[in-house]
N, C-alpha and C. Protein backbone atom coordinates (compact mmCIF):
# COMPACT_ATOMS: atom_id res chain seq x y z
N UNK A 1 0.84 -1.17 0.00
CA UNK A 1 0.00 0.00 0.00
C UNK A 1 0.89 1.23 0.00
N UNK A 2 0.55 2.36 -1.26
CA UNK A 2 1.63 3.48 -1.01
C UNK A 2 1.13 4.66 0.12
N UNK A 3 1.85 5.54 0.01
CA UNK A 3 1.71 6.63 1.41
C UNK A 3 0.74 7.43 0.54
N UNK A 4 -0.17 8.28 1.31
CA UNK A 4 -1.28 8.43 0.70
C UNK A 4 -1.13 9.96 2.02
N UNK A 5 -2.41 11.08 0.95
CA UNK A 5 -2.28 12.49 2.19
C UNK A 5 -4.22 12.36 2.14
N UNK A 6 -4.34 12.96 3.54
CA UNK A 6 -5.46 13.29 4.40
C UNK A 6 -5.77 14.19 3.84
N UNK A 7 -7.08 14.91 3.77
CA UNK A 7 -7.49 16.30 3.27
C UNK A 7 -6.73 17.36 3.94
N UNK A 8 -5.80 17.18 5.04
CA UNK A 8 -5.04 17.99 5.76
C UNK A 8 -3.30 18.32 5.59
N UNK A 9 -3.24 17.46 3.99
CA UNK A 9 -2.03 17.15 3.43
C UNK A 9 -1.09 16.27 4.13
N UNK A 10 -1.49 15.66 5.48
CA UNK A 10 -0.39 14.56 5.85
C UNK A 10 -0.17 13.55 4.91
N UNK A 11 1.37 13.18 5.67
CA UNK A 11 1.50 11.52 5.02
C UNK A 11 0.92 10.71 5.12
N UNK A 12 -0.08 9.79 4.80
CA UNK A 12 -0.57 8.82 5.47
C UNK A 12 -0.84 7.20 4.43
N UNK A 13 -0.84 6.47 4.80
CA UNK A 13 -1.46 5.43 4.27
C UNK A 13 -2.78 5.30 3.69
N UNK A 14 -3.37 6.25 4.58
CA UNK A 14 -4.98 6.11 4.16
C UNK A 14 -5.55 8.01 3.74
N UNK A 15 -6.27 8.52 3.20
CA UNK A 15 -6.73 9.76 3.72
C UNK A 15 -8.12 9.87 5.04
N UNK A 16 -8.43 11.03 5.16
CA UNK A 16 -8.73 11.45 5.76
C UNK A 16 -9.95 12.38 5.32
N UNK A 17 -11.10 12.26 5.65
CA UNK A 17 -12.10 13.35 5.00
C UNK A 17 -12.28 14.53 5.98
N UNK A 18 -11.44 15.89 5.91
CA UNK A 18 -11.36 17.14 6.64
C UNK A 18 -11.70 18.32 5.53
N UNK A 19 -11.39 19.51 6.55
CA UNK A 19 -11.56 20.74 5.57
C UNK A 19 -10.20 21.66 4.17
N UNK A 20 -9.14 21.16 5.15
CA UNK A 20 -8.59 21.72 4.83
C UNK A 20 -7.61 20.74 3.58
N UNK A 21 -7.38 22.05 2.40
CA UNK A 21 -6.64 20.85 0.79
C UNK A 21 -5.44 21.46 0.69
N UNK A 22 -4.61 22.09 1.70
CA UNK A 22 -3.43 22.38 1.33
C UNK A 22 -2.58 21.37 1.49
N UNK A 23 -1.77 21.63 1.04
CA UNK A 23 -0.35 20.16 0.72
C UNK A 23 0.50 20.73 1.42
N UNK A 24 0.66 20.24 2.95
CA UNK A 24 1.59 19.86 3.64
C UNK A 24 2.62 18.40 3.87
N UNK A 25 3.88 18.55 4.18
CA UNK A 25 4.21 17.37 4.57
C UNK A 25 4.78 17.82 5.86
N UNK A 26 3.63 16.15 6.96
CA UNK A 26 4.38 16.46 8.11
C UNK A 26 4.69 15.25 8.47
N UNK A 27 5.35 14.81 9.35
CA UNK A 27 5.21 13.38 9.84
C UNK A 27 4.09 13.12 10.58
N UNK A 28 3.43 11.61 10.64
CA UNK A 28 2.06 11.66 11.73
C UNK A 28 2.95 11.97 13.02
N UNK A 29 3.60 11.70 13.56
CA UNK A 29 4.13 12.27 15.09
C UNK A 29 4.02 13.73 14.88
N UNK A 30 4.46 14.23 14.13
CA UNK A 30 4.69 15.43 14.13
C UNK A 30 2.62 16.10 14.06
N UNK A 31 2.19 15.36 13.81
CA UNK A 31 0.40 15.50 13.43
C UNK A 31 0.23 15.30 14.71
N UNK A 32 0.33 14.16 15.85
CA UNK A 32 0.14 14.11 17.04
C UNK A 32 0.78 15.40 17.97
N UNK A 33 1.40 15.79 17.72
CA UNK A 33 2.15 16.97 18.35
C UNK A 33 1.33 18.27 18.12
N UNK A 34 1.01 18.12 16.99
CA UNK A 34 -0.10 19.48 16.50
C UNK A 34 -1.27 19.28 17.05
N UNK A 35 -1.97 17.93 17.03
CA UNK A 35 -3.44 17.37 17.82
C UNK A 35 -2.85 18.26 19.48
N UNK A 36 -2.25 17.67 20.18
CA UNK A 36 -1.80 17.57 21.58
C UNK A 36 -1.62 19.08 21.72
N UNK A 37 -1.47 19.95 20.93
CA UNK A 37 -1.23 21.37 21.39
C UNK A 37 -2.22 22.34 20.79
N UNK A 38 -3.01 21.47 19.89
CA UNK A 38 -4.36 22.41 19.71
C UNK A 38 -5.41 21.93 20.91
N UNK A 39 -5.44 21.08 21.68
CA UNK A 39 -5.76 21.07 23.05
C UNK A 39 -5.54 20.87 24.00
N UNK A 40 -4.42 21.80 23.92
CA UNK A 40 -3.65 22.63 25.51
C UNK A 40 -4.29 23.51 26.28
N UNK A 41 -4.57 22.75 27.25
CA UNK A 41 -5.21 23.65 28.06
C UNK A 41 -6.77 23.79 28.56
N UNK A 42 -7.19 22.77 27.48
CA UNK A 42 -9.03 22.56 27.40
C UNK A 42 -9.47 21.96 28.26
N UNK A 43 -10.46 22.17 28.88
CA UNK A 43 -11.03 21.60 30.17
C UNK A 43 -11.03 19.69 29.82
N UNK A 44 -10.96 19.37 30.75
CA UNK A 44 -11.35 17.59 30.50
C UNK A 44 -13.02 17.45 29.98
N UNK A 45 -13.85 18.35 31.04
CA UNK A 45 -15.25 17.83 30.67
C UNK A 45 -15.67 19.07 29.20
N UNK A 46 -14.83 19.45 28.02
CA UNK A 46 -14.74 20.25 27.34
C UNK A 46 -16.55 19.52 26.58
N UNK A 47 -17.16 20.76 26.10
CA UNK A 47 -18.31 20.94 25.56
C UNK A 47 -17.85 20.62 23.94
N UNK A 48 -18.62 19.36 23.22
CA UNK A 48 -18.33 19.44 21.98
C UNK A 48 -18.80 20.26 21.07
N UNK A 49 -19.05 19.96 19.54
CA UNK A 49 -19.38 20.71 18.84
C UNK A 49 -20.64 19.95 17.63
N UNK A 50 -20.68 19.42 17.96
CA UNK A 50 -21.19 18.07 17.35
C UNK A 50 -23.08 18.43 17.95
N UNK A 51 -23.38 18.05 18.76
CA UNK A 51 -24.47 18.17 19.61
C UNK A 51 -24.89 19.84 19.64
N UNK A 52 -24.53 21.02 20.36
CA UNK A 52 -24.52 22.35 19.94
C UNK A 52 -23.74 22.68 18.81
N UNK A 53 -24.05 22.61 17.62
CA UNK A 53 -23.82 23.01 16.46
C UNK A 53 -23.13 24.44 16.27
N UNK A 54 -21.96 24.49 15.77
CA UNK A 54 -21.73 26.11 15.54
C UNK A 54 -20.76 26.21 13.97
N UNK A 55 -20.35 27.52 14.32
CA UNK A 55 -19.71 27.78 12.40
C UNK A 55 -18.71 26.83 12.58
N UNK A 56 -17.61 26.11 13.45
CA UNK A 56 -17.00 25.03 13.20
C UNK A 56 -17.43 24.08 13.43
N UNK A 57 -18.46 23.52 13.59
CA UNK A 57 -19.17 22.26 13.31
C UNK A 57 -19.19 21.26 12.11
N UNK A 58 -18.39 20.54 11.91
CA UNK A 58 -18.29 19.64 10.43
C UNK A 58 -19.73 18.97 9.95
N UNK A 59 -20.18 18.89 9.14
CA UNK A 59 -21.24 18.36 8.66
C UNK A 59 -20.98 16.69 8.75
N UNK A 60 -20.18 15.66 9.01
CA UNK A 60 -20.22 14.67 9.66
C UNK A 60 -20.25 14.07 10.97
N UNK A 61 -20.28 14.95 11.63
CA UNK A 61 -20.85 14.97 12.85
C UNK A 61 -21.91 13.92 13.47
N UNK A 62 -23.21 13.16 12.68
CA UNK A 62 -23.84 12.28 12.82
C UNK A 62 -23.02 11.31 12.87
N UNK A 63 -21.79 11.05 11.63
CA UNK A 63 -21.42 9.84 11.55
C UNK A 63 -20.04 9.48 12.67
N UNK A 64 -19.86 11.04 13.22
CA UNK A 64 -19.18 10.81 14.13
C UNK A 64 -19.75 10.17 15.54
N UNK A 65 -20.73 10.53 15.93
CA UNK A 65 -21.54 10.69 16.86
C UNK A 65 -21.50 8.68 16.99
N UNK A 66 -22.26 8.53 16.09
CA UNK A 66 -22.52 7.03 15.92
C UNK A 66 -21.21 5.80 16.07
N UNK A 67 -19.74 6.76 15.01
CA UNK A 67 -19.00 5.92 15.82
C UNK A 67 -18.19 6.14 17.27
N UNK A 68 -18.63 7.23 17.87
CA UNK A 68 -18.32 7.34 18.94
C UNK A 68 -18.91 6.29 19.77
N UNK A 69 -20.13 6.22 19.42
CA UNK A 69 -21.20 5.29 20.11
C UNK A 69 -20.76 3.50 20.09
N UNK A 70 -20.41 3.32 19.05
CA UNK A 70 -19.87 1.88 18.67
C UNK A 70 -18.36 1.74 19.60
N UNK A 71 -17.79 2.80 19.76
CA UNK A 71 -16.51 2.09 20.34
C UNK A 71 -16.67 2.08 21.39
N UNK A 72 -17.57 3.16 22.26
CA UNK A 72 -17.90 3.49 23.47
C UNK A 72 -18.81 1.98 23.50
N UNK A 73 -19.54 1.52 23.14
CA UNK A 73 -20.40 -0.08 23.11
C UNK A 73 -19.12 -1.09 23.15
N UNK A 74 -18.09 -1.07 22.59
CA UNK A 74 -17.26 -2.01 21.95
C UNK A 74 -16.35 -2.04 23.58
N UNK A 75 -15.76 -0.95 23.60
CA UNK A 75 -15.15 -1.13 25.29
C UNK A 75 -16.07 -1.26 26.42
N UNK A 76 -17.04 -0.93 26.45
CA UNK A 76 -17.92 -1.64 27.82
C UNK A 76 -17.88 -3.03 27.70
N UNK A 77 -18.11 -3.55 26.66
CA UNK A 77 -17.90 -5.54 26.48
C UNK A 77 -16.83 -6.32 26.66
N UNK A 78 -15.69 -5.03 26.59
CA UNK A 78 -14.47 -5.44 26.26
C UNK A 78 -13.88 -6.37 25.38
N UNK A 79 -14.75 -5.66 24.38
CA UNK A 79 -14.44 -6.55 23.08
C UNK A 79 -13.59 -6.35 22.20
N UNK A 80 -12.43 -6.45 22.26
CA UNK A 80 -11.19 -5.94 21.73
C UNK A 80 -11.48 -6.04 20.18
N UNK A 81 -11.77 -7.21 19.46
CA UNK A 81 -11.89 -7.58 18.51
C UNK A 81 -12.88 -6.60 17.38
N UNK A 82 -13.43 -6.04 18.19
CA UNK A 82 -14.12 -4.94 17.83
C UNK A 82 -13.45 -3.84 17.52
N UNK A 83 -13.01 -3.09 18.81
CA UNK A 83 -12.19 -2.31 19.26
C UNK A 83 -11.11 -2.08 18.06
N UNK A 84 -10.33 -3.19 17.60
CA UNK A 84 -8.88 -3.29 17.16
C UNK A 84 -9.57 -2.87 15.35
N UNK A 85 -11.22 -3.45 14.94
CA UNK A 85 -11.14 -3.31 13.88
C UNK A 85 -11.96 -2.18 13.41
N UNK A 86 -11.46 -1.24 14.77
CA UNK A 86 -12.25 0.37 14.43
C UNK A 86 -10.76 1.24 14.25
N UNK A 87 -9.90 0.81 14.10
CA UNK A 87 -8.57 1.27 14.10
C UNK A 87 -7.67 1.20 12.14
N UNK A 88 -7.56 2.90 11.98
CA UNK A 88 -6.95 2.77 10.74
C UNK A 88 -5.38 2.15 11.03
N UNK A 89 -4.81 1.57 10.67
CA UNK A 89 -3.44 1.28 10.85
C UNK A 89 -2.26 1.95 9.55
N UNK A 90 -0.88 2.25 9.81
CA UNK A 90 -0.69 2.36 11.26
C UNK A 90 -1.17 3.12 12.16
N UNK A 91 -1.12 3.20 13.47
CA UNK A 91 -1.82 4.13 13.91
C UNK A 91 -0.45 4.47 15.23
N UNK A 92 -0.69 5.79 15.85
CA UNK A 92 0.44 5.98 16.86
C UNK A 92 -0.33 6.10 17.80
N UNK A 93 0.41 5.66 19.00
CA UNK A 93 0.10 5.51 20.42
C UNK A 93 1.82 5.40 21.13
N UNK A 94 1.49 4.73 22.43
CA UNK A 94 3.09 5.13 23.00
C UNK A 94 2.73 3.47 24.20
N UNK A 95 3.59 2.86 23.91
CA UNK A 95 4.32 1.82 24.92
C UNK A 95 5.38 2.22 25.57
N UNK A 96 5.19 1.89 27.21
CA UNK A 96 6.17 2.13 28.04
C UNK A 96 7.07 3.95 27.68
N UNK A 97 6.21 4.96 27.80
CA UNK A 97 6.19 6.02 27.42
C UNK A 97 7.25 6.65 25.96
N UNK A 98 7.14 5.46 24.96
CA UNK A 98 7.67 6.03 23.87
C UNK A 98 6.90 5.59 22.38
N UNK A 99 6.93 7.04 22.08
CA UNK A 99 5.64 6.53 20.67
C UNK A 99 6.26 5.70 19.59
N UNK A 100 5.03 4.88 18.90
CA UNK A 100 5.50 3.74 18.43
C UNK A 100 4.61 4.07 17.07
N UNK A 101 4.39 3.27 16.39
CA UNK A 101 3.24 2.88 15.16
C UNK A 101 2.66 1.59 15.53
N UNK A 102 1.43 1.62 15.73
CA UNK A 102 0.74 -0.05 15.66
C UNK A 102 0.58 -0.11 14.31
N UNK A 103 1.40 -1.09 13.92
CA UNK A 103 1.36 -1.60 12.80
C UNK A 103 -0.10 -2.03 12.34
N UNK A 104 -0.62 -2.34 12.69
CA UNK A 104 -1.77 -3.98 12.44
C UNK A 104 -2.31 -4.54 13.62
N UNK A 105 -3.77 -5.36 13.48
CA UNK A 105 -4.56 -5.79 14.43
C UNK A 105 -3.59 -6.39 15.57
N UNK A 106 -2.25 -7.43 15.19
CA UNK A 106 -2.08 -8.42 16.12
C UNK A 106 -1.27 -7.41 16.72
N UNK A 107 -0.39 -6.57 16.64
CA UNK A 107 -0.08 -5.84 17.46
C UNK A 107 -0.70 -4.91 18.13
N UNK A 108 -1.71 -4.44 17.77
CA UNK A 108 -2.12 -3.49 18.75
C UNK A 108 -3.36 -4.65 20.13
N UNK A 109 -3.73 -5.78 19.29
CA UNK A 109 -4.06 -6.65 20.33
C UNK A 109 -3.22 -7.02 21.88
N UNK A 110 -2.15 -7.32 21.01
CA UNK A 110 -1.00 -7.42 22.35
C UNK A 110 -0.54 -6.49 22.55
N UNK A 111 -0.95 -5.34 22.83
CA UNK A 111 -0.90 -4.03 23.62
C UNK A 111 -1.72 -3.56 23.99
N UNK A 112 -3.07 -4.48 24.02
CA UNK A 112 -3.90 -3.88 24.08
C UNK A 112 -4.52 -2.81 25.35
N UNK A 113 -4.31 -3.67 27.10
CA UNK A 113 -4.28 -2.72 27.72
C UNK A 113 -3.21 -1.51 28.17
N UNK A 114 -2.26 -1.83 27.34
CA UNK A 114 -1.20 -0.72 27.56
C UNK A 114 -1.90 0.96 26.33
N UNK A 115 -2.04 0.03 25.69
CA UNK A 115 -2.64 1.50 24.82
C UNK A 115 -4.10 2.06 24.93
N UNK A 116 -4.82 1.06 25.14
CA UNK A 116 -6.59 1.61 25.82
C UNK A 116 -6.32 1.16 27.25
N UNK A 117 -5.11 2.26 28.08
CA UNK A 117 -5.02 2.19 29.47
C UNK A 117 -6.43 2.45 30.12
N UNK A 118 -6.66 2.93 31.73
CA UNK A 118 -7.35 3.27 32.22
C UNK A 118 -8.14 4.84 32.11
N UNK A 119 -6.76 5.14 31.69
CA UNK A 119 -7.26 7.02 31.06
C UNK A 119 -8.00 6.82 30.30
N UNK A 120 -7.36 6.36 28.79
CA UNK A 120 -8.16 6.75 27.58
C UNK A 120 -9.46 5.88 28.07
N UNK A 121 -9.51 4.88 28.78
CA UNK A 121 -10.77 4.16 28.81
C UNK A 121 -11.86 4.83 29.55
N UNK A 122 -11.38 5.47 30.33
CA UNK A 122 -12.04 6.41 31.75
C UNK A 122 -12.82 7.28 30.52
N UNK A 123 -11.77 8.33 29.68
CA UNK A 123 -12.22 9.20 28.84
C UNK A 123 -13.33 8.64 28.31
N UNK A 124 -13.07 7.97 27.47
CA UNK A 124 -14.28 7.31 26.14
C UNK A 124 -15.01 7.17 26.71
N UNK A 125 -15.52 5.79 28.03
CA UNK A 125 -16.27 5.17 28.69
C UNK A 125 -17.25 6.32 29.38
N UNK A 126 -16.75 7.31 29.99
CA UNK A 126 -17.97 8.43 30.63
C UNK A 126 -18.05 9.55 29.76
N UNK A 127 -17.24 9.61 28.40
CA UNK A 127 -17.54 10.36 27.64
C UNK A 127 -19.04 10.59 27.49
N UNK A 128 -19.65 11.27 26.40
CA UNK A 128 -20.98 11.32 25.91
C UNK A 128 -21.09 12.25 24.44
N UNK A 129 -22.09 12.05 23.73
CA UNK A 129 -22.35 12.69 22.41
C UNK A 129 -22.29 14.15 22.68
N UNK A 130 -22.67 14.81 24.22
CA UNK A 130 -21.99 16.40 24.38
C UNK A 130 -20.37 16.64 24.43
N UNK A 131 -19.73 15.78 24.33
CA UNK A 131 -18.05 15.94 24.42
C UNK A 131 -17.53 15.33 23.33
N UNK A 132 -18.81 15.31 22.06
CA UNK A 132 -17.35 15.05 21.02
C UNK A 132 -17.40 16.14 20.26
N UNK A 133 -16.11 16.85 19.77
CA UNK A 133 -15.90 17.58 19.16
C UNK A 133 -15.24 17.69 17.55
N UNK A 134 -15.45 17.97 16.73
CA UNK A 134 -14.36 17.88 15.44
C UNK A 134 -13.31 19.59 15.24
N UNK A 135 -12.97 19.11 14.30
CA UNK A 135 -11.75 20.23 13.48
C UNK A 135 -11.13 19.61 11.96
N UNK A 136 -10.33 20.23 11.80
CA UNK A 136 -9.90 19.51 10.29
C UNK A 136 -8.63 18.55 10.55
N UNK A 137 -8.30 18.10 11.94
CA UNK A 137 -7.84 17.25 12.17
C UNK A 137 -8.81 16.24 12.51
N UNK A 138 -10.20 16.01 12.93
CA UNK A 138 -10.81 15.11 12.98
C UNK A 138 -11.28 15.44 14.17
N UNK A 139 -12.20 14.39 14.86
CA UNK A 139 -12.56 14.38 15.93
C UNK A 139 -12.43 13.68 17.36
N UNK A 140 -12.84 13.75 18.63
CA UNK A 140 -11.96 13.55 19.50
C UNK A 140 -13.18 14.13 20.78
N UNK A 141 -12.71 12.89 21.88
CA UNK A 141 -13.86 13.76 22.79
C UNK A 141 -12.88 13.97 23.69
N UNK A 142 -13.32 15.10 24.48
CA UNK A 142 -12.95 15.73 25.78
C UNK A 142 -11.77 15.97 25.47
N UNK A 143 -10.49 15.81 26.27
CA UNK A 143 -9.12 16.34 26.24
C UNK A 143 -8.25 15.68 25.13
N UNK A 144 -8.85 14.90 24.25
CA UNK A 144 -8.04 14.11 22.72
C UNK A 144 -7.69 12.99 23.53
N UNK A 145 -7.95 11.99 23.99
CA UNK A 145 -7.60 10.96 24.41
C UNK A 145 -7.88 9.72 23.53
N UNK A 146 -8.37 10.11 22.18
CA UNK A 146 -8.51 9.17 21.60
C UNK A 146 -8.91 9.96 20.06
N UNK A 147 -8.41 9.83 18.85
CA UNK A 147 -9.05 11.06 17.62
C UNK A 147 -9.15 10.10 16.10
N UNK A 148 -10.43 10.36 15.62
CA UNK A 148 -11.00 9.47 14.73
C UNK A 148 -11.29 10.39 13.56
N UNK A 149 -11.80 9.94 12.33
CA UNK A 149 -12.22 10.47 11.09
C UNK A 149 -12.67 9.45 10.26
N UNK A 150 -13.20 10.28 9.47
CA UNK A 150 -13.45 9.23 8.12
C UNK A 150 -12.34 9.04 7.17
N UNK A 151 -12.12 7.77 6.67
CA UNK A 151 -11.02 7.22 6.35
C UNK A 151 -11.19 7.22 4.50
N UNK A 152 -10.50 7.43 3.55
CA UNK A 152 -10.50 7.14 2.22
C UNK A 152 -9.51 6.24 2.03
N UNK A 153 -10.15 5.20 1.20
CA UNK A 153 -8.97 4.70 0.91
C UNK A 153 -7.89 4.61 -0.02
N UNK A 154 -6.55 4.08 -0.30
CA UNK A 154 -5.57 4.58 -1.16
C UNK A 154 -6.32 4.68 -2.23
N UNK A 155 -5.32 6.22 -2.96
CA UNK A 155 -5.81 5.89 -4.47
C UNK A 155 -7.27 6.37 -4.93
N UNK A 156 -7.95 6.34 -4.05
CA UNK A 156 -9.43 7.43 -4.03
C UNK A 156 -8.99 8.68 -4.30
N UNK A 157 -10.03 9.44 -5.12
CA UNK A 157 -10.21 10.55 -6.10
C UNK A 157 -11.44 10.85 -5.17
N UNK A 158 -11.99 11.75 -4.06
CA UNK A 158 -13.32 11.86 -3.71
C UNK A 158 -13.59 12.73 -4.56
N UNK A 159 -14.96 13.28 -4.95
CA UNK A 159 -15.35 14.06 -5.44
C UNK A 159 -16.01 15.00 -3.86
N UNK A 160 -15.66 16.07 -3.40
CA UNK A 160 -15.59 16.80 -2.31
C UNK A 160 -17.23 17.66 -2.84
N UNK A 161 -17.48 17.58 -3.84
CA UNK A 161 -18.96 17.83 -3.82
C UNK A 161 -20.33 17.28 -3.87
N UNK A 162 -19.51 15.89 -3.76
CA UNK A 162 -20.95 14.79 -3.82
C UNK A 162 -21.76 14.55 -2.78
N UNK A 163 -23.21 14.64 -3.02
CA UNK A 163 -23.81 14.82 -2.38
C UNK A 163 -23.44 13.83 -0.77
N UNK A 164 -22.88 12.82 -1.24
CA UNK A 164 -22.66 11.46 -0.24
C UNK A 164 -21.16 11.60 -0.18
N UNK A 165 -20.65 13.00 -0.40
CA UNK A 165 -18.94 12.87 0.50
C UNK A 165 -18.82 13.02 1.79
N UNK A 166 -19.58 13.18 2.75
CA UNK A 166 -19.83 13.51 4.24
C UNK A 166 -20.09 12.43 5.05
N UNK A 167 -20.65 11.48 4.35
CA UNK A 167 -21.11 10.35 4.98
C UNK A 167 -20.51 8.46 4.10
N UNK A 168 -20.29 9.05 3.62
CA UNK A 168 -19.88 7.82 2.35
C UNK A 168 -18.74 7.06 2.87
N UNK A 169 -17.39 7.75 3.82
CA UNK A 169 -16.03 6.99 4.14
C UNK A 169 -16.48 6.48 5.64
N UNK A 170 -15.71 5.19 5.86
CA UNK A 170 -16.43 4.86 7.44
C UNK A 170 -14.71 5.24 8.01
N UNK A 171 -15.54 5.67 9.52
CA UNK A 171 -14.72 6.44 10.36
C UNK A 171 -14.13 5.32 10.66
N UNK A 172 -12.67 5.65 11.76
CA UNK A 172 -11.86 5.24 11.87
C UNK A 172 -10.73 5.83 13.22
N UNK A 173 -10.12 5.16 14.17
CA UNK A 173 -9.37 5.52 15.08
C UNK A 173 -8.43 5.55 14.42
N UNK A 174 -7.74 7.37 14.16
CA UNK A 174 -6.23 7.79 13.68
C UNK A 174 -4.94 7.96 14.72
N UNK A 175 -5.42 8.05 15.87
CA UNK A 175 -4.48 8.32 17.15
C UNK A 175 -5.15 7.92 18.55
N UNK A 176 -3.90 7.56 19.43
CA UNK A 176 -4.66 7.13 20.83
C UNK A 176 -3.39 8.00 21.60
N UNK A 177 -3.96 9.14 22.29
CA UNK A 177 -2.79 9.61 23.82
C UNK A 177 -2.90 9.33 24.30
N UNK A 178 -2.11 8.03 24.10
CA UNK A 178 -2.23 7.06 25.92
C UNK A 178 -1.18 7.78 26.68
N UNK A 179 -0.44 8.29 26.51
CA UNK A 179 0.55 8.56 27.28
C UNK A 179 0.01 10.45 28.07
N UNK A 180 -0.76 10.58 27.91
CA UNK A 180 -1.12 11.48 28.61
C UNK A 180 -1.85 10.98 30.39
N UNK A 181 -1.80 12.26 31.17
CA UNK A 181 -2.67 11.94 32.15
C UNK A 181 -4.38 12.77 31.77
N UNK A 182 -5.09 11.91 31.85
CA UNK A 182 -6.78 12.50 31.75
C UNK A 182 -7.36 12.22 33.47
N UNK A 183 -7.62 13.22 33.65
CA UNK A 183 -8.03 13.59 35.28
C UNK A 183 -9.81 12.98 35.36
N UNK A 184 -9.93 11.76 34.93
CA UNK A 184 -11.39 11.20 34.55
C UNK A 184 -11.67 10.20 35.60
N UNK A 185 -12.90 10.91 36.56
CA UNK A 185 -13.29 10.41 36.96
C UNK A 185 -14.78 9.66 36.44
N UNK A 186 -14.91 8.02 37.18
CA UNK A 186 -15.78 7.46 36.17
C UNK A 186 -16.99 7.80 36.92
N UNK A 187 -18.11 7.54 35.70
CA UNK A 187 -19.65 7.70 36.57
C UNK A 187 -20.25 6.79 37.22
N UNK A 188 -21.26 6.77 38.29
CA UNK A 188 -21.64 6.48 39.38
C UNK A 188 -21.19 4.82 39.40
C-alpha cells in the first residue's frame, strides 16, 4: 500500500475526510504533536461541537456521533476484537512512554491494555455525544484521548462535492494519547 495524504495534506497510508486541501508534509508524530497542542489547556469535561452546532461544526458529525457510540459499546464488552477493527493502521500511540506505530490488528491486540489504558478508557467510557468535538484534524472527545475520522482509501479521487462525501467513508481511530494523564473520573 503506497503513502497516501489526508485532506489535511499529511502523510498517510490512508486519507482522511477534513476541511482543509493544502499540501503539507508532516510526519504523523509530528500531526500528534499538532493534535496535543491544539488542546492545551481545554477543560477535561470540554463541551463538543457536534451536539450544539456552531460555524465550526463539520457536517459529519452524525457519523461521528454514531462511531463514537460503537466504540464506546465495543469497550464496555471489552471486546477488543471490535475495538482493534475500528482502528486505521498504522496508527500511533506510545508503549512504556515512547511513541510507536501499531502496525496492524495483532499488534495493537497485544498491547492492548497498555494503549486503551485506564485514562483513555475512563475518557471514552464516561464520555458522551456532548463531548465530542471535530476540526480539520478530525474528531476527538474531551481532552483528545482518543481522535477518529473518516477514512479514504488509497488511491481514491473523492469528489468533495458529492452529495454522499460527508457520509460515504467509514470512520476510523487515527491516534490514541495514551501517554497522557486525563483527570477522569468514572460515573456512578
Amino acid at each position: 500500500m503506497g503513502t497516501g495524504t489526508n485532506f489535511s495534506g499529511f502523510p498517510t497510508q490512508f486519507s482522511i475526510v477534513g476541511y482543509n486541501l493544502v499540501a503539507m508534509r508532516i510526519s504523523r508524530l509530528a500531526l500528534l504533536s499538532l493534535m496535543a497542542a491544539s488542546i492545551a489547556g481545554s477543560a477535561v469535561a470540554q463541551t463538543g461541537n457536534c451536539i450544539q452546532t456552531d460555524s465550526s461544526s463539520r457536517p459529519d458529525c452524525p457519523g461521528a456521533l454514531a462511531f463514537f457510540s460503537k466504540l464506546q459499546s465495543a469497550l464496555r464488552k471489552d471486546d477488543r476484537q471490535t475495538v482493534a477493527s475500528l482502528v486505521a493502521y498504522p496508527v500511533q500511540a506510545s508503549i512504556h512512554h515512547k511513541r510507536i506505530q501499531i502496525r496492524n490488528r495483532t499488534q495493537l491486540l497485544a498491547h492492548f491494555d497498555e494503549i486503551f489504558d485506564e485514562g483513555v478508557r475512563c475518557v471514552i467510557l464516561n464520555g458522551s455525544e456532548k463531548n465530542v468535538w471535530g476540526n480539520s484534524r478530525g474528531f476527538t472527545v474531551d481532552g483528545g484521548a482518543v481522535w477518529f475520522d473518516s477514512i479514504i482509501p488509497p488511491g481514491e479521487n473523492p469528489d468533495t462535492k458529492a452529495p454522499d462525501y460527508w457520509t460515504k467513508y467509514p470512520f476510523k481511530i487515527i491516534a490514541v494519547n495514551n501517554d497522557a494523564y486525563y483527570p477522569c473520573k468514572p460515573l456512578g
